[in-house]
PDB file of N, CA and C in Angstrom:
ATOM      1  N   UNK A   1       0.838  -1.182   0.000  1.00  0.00           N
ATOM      2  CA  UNK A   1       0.000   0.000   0.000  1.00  0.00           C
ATOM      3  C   UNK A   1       0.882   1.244   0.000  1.00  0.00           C
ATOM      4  N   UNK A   2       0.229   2.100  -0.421  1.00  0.00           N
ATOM      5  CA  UNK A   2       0.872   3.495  -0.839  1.00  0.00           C
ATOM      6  C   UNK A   2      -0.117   4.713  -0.273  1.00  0.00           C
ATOM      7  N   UNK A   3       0.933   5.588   0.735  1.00  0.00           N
ATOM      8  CA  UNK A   3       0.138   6.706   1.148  1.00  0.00           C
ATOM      9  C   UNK A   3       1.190   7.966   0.230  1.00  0.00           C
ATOM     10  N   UNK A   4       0.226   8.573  -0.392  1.00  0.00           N
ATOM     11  CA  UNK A   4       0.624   9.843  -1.120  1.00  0.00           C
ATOM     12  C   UNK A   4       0.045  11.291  -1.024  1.00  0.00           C
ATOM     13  N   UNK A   5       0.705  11.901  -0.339  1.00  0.00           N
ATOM     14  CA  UNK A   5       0.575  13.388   0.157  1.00  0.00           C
ATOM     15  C   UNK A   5       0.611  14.130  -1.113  1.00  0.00           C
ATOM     16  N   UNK A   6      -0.201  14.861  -1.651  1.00  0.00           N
ATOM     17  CA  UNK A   6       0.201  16.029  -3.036  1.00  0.00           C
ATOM     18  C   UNK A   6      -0.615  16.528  -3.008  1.00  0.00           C
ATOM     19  N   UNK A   7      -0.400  18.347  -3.596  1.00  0.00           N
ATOM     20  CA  UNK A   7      -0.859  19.138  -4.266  1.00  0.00           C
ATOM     21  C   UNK A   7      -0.768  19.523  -5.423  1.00  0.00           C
ATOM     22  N   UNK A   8      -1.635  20.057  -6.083  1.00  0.00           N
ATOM     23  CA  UNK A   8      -1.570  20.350  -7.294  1.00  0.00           C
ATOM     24  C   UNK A   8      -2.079  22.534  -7.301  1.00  0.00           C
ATOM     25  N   UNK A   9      -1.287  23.487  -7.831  1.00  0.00           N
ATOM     26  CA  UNK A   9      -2.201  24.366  -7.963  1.00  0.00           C
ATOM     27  C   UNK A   9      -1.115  25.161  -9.425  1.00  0.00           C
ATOM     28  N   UNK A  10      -2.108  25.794  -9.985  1.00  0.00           N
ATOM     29  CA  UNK A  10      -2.017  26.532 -11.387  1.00  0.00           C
ATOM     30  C   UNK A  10      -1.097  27.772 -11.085  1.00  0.00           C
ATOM     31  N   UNK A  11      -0.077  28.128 -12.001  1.00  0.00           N
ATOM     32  CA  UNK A  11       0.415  29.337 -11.606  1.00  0.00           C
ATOM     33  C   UNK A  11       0.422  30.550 -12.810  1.00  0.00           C
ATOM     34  N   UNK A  12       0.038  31.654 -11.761  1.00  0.00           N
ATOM     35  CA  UNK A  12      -0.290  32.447 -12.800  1.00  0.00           C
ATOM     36  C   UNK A  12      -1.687  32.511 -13.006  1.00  0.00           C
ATOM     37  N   UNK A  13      -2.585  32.427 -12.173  1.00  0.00           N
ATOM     38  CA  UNK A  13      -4.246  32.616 -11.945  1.00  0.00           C
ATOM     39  C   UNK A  13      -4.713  33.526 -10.979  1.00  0.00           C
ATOM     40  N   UNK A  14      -3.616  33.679 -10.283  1.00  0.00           N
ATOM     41  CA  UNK A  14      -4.029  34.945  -9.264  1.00  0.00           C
ATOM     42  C   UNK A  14      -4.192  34.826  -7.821  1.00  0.00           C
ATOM     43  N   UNK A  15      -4.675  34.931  -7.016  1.00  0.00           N
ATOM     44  CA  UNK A  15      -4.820  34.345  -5.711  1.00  0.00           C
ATOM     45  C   UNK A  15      -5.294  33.405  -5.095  1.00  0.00           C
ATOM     46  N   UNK A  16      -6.899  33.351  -5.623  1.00  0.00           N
ATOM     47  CA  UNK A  16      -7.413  32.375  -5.367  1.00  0.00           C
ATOM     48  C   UNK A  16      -7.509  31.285  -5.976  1.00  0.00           C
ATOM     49  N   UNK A  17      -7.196  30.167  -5.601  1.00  0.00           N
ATOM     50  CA  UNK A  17      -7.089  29.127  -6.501  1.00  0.00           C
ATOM     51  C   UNK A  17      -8.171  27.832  -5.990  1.00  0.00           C
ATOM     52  N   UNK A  18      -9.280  27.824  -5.470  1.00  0.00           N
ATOM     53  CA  UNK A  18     -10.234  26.801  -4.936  1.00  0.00           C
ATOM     54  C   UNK A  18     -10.772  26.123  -5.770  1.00  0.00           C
ATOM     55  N   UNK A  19     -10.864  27.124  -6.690  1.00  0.00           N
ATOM     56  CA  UNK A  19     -12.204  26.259  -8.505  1.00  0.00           C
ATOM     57  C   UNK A  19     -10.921  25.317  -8.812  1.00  0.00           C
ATOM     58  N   UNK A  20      -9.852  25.492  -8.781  1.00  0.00           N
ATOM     59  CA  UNK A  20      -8.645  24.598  -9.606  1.00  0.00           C
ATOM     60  C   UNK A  20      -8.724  23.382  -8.559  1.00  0.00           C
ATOM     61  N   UNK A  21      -8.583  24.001  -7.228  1.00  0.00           N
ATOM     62  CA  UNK A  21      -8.566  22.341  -6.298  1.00  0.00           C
ATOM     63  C   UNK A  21      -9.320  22.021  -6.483  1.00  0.00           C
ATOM     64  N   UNK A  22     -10.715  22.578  -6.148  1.00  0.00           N
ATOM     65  CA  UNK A  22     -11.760  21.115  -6.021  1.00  0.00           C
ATOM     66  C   UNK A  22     -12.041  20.811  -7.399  1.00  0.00           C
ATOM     67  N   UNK A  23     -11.378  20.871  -8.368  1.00  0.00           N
ATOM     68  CA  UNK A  23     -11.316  20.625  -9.813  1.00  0.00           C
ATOM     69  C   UNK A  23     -10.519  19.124  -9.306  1.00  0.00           C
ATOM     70  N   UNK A  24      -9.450  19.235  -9.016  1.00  0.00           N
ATOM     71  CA  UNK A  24      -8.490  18.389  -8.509  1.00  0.00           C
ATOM     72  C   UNK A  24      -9.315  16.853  -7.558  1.00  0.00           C
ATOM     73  N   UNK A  25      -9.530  17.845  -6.605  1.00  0.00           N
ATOM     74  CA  UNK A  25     -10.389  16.856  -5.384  1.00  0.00           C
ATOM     75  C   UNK A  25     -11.887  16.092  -5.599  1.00  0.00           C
ATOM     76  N   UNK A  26     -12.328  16.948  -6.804  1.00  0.00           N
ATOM     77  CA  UNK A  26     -13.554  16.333  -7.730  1.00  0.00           C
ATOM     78  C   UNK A  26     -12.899  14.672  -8.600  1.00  0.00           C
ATOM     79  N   UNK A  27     -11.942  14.804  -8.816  1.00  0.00           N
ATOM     80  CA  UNK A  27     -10.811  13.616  -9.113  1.00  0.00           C
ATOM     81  C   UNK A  27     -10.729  12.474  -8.426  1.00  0.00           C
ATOM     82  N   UNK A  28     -10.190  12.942  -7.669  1.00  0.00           N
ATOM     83  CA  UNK A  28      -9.492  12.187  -5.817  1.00  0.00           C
ATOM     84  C   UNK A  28     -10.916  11.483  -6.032  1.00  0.00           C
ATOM     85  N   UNK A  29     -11.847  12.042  -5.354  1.00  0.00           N
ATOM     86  CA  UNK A  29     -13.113  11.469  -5.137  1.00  0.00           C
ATOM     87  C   UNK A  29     -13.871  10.251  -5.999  1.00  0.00           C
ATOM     88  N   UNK A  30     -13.883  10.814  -6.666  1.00  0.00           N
ATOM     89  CA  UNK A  30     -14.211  10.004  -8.296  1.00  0.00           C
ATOM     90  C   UNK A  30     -13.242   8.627  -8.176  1.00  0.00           C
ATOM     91  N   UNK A  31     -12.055   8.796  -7.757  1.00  0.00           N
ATOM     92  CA  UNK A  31     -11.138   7.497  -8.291  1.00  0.00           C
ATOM     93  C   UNK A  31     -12.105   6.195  -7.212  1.00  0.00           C
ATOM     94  N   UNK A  32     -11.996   6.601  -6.385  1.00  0.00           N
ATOM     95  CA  UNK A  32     -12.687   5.494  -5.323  1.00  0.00           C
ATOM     96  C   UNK A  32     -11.262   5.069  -4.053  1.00  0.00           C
ATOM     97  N   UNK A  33     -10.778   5.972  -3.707  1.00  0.00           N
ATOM     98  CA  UNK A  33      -9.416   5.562  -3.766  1.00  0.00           C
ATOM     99  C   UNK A  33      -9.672   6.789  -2.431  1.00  0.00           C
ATOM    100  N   UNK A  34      -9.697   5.737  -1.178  1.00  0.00           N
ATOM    101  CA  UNK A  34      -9.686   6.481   0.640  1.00  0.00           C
ATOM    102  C   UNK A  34      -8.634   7.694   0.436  1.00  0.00           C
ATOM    103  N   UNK A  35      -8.796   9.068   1.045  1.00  0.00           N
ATOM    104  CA  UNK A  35      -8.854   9.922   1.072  1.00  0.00           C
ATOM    105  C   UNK A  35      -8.548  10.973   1.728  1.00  0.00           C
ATOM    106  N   UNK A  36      -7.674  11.967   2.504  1.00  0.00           N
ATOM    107  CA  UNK A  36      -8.236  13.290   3.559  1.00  0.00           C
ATOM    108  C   UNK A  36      -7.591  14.391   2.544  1.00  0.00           C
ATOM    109  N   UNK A  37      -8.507  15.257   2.894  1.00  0.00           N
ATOM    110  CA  UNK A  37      -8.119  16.633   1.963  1.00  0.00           C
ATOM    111  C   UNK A  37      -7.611  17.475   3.299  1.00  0.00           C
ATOM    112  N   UNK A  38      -6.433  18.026   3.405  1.00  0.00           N
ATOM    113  CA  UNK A  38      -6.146  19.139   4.221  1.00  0.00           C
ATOM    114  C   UNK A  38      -5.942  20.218   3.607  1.00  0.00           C
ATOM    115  N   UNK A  39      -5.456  21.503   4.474  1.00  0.00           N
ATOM    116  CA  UNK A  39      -5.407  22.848   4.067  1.00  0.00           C
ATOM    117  C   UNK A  39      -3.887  22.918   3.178  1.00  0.00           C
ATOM    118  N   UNK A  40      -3.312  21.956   2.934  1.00  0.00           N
ATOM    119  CA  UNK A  40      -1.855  22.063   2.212  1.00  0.00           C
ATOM    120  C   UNK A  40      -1.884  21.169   1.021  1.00  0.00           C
ATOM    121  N   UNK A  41      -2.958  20.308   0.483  1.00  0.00           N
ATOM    122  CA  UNK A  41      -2.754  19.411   0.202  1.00  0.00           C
ATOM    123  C   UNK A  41      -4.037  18.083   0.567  1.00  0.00           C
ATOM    124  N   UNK A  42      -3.667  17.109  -0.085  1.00  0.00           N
ATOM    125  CA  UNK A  42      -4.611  15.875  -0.477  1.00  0.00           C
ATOM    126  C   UNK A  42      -3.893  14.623  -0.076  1.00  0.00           C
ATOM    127  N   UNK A  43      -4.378  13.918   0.638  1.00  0.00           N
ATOM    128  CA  UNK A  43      -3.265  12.111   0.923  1.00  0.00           C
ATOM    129  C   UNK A  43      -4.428  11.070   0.447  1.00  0.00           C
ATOM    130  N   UNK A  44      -3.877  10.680  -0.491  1.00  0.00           N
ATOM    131  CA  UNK A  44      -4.604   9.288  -0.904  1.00  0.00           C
ATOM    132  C   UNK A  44      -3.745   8.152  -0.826  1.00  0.00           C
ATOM    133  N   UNK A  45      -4.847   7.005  -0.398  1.00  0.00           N
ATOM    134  CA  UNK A  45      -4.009   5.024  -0.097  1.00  0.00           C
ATOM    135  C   UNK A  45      -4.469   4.367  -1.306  1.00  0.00           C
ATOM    136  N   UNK A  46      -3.524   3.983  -1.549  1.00  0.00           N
ATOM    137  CA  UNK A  46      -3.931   2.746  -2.381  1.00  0.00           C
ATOM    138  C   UNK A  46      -2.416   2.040  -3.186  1.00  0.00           C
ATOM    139  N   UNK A  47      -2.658   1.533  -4.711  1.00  0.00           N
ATOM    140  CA  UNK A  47      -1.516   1.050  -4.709  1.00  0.00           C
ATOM    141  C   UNK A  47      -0.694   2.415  -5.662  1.00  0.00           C
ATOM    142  N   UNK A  48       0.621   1.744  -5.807  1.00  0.00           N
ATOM    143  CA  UNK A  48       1.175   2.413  -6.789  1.00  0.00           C
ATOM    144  C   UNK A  48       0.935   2.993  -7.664  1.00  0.00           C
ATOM    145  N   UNK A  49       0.375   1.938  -8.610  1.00  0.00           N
ATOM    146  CA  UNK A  49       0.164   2.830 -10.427  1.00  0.00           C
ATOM    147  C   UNK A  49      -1.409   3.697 -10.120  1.00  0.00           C
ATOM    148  N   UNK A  50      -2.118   3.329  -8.814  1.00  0.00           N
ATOM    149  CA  UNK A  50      -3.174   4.274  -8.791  1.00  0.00           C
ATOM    150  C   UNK A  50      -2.628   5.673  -8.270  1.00  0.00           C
ATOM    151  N   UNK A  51      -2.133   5.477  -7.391  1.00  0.00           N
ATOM    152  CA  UNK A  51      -1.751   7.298  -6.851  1.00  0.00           C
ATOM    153  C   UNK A  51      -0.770   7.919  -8.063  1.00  0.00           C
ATOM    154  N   UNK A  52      -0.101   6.889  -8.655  1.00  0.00           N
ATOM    155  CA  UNK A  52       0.573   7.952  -9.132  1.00  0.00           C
ATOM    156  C   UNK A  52      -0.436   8.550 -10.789  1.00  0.00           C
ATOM    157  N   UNK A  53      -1.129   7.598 -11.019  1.00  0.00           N
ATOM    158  CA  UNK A  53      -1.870   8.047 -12.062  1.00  0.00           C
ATOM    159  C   UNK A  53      -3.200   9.376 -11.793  1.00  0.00           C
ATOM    160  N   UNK A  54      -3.525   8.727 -10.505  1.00  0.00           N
ATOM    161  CA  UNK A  54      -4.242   9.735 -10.339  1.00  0.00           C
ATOM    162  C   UNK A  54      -3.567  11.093 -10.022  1.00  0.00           C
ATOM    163  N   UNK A  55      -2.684  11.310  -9.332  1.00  0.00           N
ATOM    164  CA  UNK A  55      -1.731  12.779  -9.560  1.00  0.00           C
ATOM    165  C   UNK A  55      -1.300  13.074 -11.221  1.00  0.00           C
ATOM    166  N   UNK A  56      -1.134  12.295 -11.970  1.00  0.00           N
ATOM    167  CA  UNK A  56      -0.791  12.732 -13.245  1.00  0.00           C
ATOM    168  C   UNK A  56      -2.397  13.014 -13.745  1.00  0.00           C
ATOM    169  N   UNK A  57      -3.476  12.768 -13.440  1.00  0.00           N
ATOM    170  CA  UNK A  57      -4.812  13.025 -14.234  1.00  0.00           C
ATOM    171  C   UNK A  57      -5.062  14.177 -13.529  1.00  0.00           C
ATOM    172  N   UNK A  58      -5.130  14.580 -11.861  1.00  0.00           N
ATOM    173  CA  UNK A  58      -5.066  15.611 -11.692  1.00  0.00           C
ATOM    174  C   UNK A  58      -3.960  17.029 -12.054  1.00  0.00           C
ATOM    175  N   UNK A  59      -3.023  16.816 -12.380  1.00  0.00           N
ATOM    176  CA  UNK A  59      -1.975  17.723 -13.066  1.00  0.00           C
ATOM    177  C   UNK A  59      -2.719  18.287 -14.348  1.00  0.00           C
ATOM    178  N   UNK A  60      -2.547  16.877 -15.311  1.00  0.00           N
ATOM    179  CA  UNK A  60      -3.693  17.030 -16.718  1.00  0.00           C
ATOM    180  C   UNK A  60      -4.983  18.140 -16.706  1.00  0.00           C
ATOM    181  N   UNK A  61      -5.455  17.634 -15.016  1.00  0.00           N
ATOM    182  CA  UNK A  61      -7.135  18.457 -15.250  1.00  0.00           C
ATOM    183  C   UNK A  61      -6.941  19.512 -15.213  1.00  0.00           C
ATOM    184  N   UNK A  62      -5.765  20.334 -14.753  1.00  0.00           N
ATOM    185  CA  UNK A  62      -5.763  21.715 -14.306  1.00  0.00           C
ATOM    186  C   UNK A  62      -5.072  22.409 -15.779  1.00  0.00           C
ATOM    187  N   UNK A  63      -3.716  21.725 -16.397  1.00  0.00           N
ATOM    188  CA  UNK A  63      -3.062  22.378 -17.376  1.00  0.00           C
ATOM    189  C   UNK A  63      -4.047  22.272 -18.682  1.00  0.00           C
ATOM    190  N   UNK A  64      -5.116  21.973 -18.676  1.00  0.00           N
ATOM    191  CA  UNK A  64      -6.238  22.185 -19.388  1.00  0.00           C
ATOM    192  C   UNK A  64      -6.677  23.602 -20.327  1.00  0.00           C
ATOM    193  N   UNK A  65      -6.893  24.515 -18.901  1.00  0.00           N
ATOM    194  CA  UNK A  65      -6.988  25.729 -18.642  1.00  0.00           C
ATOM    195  C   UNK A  65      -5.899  26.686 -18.237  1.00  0.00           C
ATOM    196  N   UNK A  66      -4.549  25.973 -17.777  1.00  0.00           N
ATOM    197  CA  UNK A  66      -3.558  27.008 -17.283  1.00  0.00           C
ATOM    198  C   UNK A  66      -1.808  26.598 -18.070  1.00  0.00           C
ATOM    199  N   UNK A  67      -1.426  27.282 -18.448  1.00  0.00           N
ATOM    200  CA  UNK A  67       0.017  27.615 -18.909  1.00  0.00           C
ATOM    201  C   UNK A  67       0.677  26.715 -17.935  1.00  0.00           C
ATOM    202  N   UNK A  68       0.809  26.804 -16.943  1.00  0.00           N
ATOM    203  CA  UNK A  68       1.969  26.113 -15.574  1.00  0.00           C
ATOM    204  C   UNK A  68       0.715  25.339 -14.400  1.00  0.00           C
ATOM    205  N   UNK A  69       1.393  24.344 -13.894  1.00  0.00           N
ATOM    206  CA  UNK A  69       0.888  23.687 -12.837  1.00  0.00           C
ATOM    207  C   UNK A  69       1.638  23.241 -12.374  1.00  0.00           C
ATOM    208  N   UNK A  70       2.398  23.843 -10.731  1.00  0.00           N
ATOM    209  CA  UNK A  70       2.733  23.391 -10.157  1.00  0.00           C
ATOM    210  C   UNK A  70       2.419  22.210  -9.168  1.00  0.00           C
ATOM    211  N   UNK A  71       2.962  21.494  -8.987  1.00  0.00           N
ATOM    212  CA  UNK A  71       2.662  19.978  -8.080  1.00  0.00           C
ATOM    213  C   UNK A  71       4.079  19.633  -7.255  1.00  0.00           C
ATOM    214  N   UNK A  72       3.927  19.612  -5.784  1.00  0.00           N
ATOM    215  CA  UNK A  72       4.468  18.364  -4.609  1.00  0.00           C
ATOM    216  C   UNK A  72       4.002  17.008  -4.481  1.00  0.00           C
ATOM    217  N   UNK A  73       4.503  16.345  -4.036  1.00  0.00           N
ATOM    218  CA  UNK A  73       3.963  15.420  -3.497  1.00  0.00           C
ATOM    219  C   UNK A  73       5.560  14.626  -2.569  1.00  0.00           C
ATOM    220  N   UNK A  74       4.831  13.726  -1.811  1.00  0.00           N
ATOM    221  CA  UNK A  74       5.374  13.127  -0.587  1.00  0.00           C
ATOM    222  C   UNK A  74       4.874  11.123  -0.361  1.00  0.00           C
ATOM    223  N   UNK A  75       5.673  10.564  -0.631  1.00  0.00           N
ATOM    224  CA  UNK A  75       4.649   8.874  -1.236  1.00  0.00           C
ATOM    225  C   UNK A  75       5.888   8.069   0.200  1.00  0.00           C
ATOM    226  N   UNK A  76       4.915   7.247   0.745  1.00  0.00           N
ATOM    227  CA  UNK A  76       5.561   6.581   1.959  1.00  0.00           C
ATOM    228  C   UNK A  76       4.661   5.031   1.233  1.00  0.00           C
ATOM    229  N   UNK A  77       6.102   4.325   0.877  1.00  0.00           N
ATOM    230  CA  UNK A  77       5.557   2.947   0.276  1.00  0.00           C
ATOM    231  C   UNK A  77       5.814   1.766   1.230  1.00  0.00           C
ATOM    232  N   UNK A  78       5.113   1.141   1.471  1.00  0.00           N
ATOM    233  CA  UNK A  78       4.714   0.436   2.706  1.00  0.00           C
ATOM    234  C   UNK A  78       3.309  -0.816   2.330  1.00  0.00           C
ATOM    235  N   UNK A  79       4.988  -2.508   2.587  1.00  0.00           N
ATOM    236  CA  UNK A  79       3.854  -3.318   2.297  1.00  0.00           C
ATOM    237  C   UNK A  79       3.086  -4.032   3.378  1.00  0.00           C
ATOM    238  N   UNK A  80       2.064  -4.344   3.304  1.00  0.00           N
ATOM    239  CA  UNK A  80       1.468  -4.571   4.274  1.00  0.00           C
ATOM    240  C   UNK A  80       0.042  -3.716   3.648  1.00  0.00           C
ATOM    241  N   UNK A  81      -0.940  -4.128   4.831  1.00  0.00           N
ATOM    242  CA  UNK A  81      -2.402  -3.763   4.555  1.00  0.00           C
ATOM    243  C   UNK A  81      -2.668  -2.754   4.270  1.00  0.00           C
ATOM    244  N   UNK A  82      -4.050  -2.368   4.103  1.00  0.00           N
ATOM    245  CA  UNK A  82      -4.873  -0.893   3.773  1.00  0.00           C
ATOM    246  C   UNK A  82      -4.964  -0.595   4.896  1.00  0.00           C
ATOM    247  N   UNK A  83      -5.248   1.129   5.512  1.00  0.00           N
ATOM    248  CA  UNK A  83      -6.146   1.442   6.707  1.00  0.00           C
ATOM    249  C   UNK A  83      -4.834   2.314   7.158  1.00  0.00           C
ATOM    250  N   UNK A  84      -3.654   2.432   6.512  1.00  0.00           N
ATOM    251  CA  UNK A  84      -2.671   3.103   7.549  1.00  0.00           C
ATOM    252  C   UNK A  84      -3.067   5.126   7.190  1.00  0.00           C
ATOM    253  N   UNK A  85      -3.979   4.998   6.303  1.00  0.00           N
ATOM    254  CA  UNK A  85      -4.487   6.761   6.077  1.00  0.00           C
ATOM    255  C   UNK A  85      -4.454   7.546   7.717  1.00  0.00           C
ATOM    256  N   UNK A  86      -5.505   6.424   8.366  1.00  0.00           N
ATOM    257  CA  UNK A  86      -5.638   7.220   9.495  1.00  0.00           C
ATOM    258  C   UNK A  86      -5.486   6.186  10.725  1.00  0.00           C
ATOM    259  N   UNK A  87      -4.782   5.004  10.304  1.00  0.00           N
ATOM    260  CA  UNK A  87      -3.964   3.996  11.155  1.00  0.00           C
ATOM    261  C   UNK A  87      -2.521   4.599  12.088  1.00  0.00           C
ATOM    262  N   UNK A  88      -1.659   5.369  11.239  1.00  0.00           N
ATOM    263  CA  UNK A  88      -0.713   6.371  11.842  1.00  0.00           C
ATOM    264  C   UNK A  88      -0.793   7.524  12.334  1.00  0.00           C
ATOM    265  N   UNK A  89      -2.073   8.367  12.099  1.00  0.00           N
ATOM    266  CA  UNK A  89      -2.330   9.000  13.100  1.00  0.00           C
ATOM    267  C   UNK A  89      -3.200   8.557  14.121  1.00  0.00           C
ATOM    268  N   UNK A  90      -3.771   7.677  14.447  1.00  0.00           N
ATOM    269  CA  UNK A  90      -4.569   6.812  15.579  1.00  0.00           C
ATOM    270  C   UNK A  90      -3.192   6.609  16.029  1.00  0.00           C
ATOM    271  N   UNK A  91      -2.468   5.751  15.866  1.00  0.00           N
ATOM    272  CA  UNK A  91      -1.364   5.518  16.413  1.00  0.00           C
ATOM    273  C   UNK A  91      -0.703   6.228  17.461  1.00  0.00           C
ATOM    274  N   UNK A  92      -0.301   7.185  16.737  1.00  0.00           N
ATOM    275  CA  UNK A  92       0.551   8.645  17.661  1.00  0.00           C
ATOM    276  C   UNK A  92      -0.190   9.157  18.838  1.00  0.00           C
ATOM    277  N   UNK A  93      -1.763   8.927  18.502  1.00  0.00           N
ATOM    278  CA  UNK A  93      -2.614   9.508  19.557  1.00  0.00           C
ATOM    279  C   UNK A  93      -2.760   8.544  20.407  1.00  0.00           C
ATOM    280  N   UNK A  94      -2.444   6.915  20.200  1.00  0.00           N
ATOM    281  CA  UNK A  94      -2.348   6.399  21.287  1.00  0.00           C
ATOM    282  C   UNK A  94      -1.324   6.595  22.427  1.00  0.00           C
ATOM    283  N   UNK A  95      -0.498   6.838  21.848  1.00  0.00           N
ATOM    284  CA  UNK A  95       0.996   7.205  22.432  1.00  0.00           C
ATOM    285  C   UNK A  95       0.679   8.428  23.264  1.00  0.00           C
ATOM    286  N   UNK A  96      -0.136   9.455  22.952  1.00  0.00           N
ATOM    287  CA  UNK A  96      -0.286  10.809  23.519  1.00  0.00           C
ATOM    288  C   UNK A  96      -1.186  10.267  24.515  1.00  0.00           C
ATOM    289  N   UNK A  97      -1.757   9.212  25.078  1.00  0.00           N
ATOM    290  CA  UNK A  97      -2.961   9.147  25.587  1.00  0.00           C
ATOM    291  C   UNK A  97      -3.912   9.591  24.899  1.00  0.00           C
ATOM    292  N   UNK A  98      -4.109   9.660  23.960  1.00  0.00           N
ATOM    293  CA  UNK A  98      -5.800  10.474  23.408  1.00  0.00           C
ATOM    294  C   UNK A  98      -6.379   9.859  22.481  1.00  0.00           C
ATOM    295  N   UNK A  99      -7.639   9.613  22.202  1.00  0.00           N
ATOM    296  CA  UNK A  99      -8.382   8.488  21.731  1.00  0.00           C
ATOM    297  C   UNK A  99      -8.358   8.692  19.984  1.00  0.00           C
ATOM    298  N   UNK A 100      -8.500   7.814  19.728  1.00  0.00           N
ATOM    299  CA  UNK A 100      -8.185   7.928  18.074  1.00  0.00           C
ATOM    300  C   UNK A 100      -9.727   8.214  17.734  1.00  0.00           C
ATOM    301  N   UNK A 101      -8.832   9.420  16.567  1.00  0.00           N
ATOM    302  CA  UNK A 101     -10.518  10.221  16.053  1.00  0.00           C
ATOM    303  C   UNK A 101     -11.430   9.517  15.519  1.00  0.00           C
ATOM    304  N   UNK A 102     -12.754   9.963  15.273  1.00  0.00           N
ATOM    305  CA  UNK A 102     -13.653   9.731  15.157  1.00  0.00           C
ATOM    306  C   UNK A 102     -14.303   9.431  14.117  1.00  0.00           C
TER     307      UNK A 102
END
Protein backbone atom coordinates (compact mmCIF):
# COMPACT_ATOMS: atom_id res chain seq x y z
CA UNK A 1 0.00 0.00 0.00
CA UNK A 2 0.87 3.49 -0.84
CA UNK A 3 0.14 6.71 1.15
CA UNK A 4 0.62 9.84 -1.12
CA UNK A 5 0.57 13.39 0.16
CA UNK A 6 0.20 16.03 -3.04
CA UNK A 7 -0.86 19.14 -4.27
CA UNK A 8 -1.57 20.35 -7.29
CA UNK A 9 -2.20 24.37 -7.96
CA UNK A 10 -2.02 26.53 -11.39
CA UNK A 11 0.41 29.34 -11.61
CA UNK A 12 -0.29 32.45 -12.80
CA UNK A 13 -4.25 32.62 -11.94
CA UNK A 14 -4.03 34.94 -9.26
CA UNK A 15 -4.82 34.35 -5.71
CA UNK A 16 -7.41 32.38 -5.37
CA UNK A 17 -7.09 29.13 -6.50
CA UNK A 18 -10.23 26.80 -4.94
CA UNK A 19 -12.20 26.26 -8.51
CA UNK A 20 -8.64 24.60 -9.61
CA UNK A 21 -8.57 22.34 -6.30
CA UNK A 22 -11.76 21.11 -6.02
CA UNK A 23 -11.32 20.63 -9.81
CA UNK A 24 -8.49 18.39 -8.51
CA UNK A 25 -10.39 16.86 -5.38
CA UNK A 26 -13.55 16.33 -7.73
CA UNK A 27 -10.81 13.62 -9.11
CA UNK A 28 -9.49 12.19 -5.82
CA UNK A 29 -13.11 11.47 -5.14
CA UNK A 30 -14.21 10.00 -8.30
CA UNK A 31 -11.14 7.50 -8.29
CA UNK A 32 -12.69 5.49 -5.32
CA UNK A 33 -9.42 5.56 -3.77
CA UNK A 34 -9.69 6.48 0.64
CA UNK A 35 -8.85 9.92 1.07
CA UNK A 36 -8.24 13.29 3.56
CA UNK A 37 -8.12 16.63 1.96
CA UNK A 38 -6.15 19.14 4.22
CA UNK A 39 -5.41 22.85 4.07
CA UNK A 40 -1.86 22.06 2.21
CA UNK A 41 -2.75 19.41 0.20
CA UNK A 42 -4.61 15.88 -0.48
CA UNK A 43 -3.26 12.11 0.92
CA UNK A 44 -4.60 9.29 -0.90
CA UNK A 45 -4.01 5.02 -0.10
CA UNK A 46 -3.93 2.75 -2.38
CA UNK A 47 -1.52 1.05 -4.71
CA UNK A 48 1.18 2.41 -6.79
CA UNK A 49 0.16 2.83 -10.43
CA UNK A 50 -3.17 4.27 -8.79
CA UNK A 51 -1.75 7.30 -6.85
CA UNK A 52 0.57 7.95 -9.13
CA UNK A 53 -1.87 8.05 -12.06
CA UNK A 54 -4.24 9.74 -10.34
CA UNK A 55 -1.73 12.78 -9.56
CA UNK A 56 -0.79 12.73 -13.24
CA UNK A 57 -4.81 13.02 -14.23
CA UNK A 58 -5.07 15.61 -11.69
CA UNK A 59 -1.97 17.72 -13.07
CA UNK A 60 -3.69 17.03 -16.72
CA UNK A 61 -7.14 18.46 -15.25
CA UNK A 62 -5.76 21.71 -14.31
CA UNK A 63 -3.06 22.38 -17.38
CA UNK A 64 -6.24 22.18 -19.39
CA UNK A 65 -6.99 25.73 -18.64
CA UNK A 66 -3.56 27.01 -17.28
CA UNK A 67 0.02 27.62 -18.91
CA UNK A 68 1.97 26.11 -15.57
CA UNK A 69 0.89 23.69 -12.84
CA UNK A 70 2.73 23.39 -10.16
CA UNK A 71 2.66 19.98 -8.08
CA UNK A 72 4.47 18.36 -4.61
CA UNK A 73 3.96 15.42 -3.50
CA UNK A 74 5.37 13.13 -0.59
CA UNK A 75 4.65 8.87 -1.24
CA UNK A 76 5.56 6.58 1.96
CA UNK A 77 5.56 2.95 0.28
CA UNK A 78 4.71 0.44 2.71
CA UNK A 79 3.85 -3.32 2.30
CA UNK A 80 1.47 -4.57 4.27
CA UNK A 81 -2.40 -3.76 4.55
CA UNK A 82 -4.87 -0.89 3.77
CA UNK A 83 -6.15 1.44 6.71
CA UNK A 84 -2.67 3.10 7.55
CA UNK A 85 -4.49 6.76 6.08
CA UNK A 86 -5.64 7.22 9.49
CA UNK A 87 -3.96 4.00 11.16
CA UNK A 88 -0.71 6.37 11.84
CA UNK A 89 -2.33 9.00 13.10
CA UNK A 90 -4.57 6.81 15.58
CA UNK A 91 -1.36 5.52 16.41
CA UNK A 92 0.55 8.65 17.66
CA UNK A 93 -2.61 9.51 19.56
CA UNK A 94 -2.35 6.40 21.29
CA UNK A 95 1.00 7.21 22.43
CA UNK A 96 -0.29 10.81 23.52
CA UNK A 97 -2.96 9.15 25.59
CA UNK A 98 -5.80 10.47 23.41
CA UNK A 99 -8.38 8.49 21.73
CA UNK A 100 -8.18 7.93 18.07
CA UNK A 101 -10.52 10.22 16.05
CA UNK A 102 -13.65 9.73 15.16
Amino acid sequence: MVLLEFSVAPVGVGDSMSSYVARAVDLVAASGLDYELHSMGTIVEGELPQVLELMRQCIEALAVDCQRVSCTAKLDYRQGPAGQLRGKVDRVRQQLNRLPSA
